[in-house]
Protein backbone atom coordinates (compact mmCIF):
# COMPACT_ATOMS: atom_id res chain seq x y z
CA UNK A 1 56.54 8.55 -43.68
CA UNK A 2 56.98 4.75 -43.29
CA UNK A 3 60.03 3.46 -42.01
CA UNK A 4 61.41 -0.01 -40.20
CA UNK A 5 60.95 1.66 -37.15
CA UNK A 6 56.90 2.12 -37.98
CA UNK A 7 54.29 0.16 -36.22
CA UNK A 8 51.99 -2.66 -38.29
CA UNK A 9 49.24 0.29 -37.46
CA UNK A 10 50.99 3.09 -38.85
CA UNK A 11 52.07 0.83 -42.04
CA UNK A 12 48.40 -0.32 -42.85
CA UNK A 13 47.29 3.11 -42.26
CA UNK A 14 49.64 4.42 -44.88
CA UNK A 15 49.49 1.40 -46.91
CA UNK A 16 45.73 -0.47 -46.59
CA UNK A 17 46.86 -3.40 -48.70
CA UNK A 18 50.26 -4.17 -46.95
CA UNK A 19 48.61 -7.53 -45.03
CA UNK A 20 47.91 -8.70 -48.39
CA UNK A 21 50.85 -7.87 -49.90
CA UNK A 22 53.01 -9.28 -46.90
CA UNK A 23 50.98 -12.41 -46.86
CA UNK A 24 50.96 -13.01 -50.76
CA UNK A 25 55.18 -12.91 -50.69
CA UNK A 26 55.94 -14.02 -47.46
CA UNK A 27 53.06 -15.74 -45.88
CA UNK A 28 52.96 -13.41 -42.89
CA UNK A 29 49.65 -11.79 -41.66
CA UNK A 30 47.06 -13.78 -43.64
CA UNK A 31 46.45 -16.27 -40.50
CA UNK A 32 46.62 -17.10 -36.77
CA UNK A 33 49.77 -18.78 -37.13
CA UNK A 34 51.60 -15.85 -39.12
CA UNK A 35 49.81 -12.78 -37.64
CA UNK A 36 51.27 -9.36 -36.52
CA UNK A 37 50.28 -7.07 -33.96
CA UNK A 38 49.20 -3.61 -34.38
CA UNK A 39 51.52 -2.21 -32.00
CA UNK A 40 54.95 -4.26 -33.63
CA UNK A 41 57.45 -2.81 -35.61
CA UNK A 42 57.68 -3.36 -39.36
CA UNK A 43 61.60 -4.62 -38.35
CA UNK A 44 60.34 -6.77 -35.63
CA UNK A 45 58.12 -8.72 -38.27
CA UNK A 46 60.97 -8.89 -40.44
CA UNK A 47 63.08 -10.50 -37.46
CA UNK A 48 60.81 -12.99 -36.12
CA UNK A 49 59.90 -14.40 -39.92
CA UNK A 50 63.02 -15.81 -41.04
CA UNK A 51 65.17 -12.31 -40.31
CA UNK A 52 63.98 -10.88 -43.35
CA UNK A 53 65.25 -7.82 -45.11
CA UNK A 54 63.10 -5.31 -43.84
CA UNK A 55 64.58 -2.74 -46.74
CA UNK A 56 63.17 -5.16 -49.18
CA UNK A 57 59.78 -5.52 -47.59
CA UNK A 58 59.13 -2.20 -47.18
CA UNK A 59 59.99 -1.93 -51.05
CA UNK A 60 57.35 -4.70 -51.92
CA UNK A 61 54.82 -3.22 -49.98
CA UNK A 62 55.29 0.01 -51.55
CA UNK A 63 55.27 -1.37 -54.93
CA UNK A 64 52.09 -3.35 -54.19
CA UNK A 65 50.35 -0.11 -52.76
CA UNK A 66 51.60 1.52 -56.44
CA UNK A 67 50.01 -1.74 -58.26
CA UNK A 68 46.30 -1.30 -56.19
CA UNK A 69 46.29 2.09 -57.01
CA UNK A 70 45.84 1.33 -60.43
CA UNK A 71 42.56 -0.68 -59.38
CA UNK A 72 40.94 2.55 -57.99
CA UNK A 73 38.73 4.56 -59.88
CA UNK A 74 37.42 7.66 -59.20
CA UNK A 75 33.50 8.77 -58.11
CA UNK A 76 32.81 10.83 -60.87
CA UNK A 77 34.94 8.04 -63.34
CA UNK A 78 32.31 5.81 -62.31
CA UNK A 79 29.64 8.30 -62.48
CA UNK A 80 29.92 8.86 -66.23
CA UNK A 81 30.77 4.92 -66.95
CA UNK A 82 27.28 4.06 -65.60
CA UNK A 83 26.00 6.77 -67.85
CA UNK A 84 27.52 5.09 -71.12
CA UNK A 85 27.55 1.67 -69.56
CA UNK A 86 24.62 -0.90 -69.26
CA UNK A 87 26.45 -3.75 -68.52
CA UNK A 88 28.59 -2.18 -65.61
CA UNK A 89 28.38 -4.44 -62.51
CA UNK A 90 28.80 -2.54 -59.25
CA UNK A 91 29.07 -4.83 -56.13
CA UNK A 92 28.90 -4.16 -52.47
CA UNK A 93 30.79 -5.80 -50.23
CA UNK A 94 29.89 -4.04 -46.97
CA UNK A 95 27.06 -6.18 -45.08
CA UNK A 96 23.72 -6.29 -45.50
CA UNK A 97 22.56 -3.96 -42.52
CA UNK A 98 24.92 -1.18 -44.64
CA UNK A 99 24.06 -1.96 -47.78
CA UNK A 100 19.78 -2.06 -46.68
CA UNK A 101 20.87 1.13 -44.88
CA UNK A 102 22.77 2.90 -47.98
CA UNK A 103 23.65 1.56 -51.50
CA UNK A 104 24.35 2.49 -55.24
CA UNK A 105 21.22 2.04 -57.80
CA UNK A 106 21.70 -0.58 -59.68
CA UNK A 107 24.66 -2.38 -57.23
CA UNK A 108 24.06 -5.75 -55.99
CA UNK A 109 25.62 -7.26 -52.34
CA UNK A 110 27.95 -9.48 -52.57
CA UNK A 111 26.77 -13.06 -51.93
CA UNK A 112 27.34 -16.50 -52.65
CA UNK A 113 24.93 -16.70 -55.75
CA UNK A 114 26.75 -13.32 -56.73
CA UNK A 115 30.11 -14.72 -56.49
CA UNK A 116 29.03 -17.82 -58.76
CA UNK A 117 27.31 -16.08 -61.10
CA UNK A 118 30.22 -13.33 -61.51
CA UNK A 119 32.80 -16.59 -61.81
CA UNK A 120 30.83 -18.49 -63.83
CA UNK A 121 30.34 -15.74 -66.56
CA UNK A 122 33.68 -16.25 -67.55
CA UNK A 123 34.30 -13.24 -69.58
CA UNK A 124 36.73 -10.35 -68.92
CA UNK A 125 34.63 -7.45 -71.06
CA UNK A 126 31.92 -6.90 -68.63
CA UNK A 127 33.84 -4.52 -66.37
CA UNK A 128 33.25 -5.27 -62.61
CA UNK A 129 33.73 -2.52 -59.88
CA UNK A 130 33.72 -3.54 -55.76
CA UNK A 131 32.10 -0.70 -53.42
CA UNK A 132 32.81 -0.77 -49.98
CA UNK A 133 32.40 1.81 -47.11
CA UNK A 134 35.57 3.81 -47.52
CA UNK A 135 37.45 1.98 -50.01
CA UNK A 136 39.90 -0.36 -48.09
CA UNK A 137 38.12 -3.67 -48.09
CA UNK A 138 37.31 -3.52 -51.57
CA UNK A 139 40.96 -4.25 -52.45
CA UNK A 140 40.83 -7.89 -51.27
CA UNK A 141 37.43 -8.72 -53.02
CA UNK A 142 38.93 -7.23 -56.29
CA UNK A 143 42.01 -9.29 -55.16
CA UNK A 144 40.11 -12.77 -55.29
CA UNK A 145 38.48 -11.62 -58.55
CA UNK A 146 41.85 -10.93 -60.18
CA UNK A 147 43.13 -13.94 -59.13
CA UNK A 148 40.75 -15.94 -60.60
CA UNK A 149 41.50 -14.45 -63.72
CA UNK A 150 39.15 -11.86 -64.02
CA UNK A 151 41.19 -8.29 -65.74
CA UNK A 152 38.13 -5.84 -65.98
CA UNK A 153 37.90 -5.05 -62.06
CA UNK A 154 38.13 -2.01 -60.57
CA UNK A 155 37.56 -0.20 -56.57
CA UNK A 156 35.44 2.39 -55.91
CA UNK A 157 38.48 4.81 -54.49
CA UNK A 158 36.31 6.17 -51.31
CA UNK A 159 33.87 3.68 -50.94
CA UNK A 160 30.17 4.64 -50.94
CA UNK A 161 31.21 7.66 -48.42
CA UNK A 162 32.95 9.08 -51.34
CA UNK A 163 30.68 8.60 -54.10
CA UNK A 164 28.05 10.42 -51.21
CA UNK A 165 30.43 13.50 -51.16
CA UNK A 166 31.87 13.40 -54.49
CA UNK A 167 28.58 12.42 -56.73
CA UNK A 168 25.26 12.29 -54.79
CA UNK A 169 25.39 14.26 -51.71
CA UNK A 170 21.66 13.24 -50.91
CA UNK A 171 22.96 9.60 -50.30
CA UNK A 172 23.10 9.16 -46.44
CA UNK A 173 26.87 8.88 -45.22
CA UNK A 174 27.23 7.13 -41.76
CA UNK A 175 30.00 5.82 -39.39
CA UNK A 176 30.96 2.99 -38.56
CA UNK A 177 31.93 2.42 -34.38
């Protein structure tokens, strides 16, 4: 369980989307000049940013963890929406060596051109689901998506390693060092 007492570690562990969350309310984490250390306590943020209330952090990031898990969807959820679904979009946003290595039919890496094309679509009925590795990075690209005022975007809960173990076990799963 996550406390004040817990280490930036143990609470990105628990929650993978706290450095967003923390850096969206309280601009701490999201750059050089606001940045944590793994090994700090959740309090000891709190102190040295303005002597926060580290009750009330710990609230928001719990409440933001609760509001990305609403993003996720399952393997087999996207499974049978590709079935019924022509138009679904699936994009990677591992790099290229993984994705060359290990990738979903049909998905596209992320790229520049990608990103413009997806932006400059402009609609919100073509859904739009990020794949990653094991479903924490996918969060933030679904996070810039969002926040450019796209509504139909969903994670991959997993990543590609779940979809491997959950779907098609004959994709390759791999590690990364």
């Amino acid at each position: 369980m996550i406390s004040v007492a817990s280490t930036m570690r143990e609470v990105l562990e628990a929650y993978p989307g706290a450095q967003r969350a923390l850096f969206r309310r309280y601009h701490i984490g999201g750059c050089s000049s606001c940045a944590f250390q793994p090994q700090e306590t959740l309090a000891q943020v709190c102190e040295r940013n303005g002597k926060l209330n580290v009750e009330e952090v710990l609230a928001h990031i719990q409440s933001s963890h609760e509001q990305d898990a609403k993003v996720f969807i399952s393997p087999k959820e996207l499974a049978s929406m590709r079935e019924v679904d022509s138009s679904l979009r699936v994009v990677d946003v591992r790099s290229r060596e993984e994705f060359e290595a290990v990738h979903l039919e049909g998905s596209v890496l992320l790229s520049q051109p990608v990103m413009q094309q997806i932006m400059a679509e402009g609609t919100n009925t073509r859904p739009l689901i990020i794949v990653d590795h094991q479903g924490r990075q996918a969060l933030d690209a679904a996070a810039y998506f969002m926040g450019h005022g796209l509504q139909n975007v969903r994670c991959l809960r997993g990543g590609i390693d779940a979809w491997s173990q959950e779907v098609d076990p004959k994709l390759r799963r791999y590690k990364l060092c």
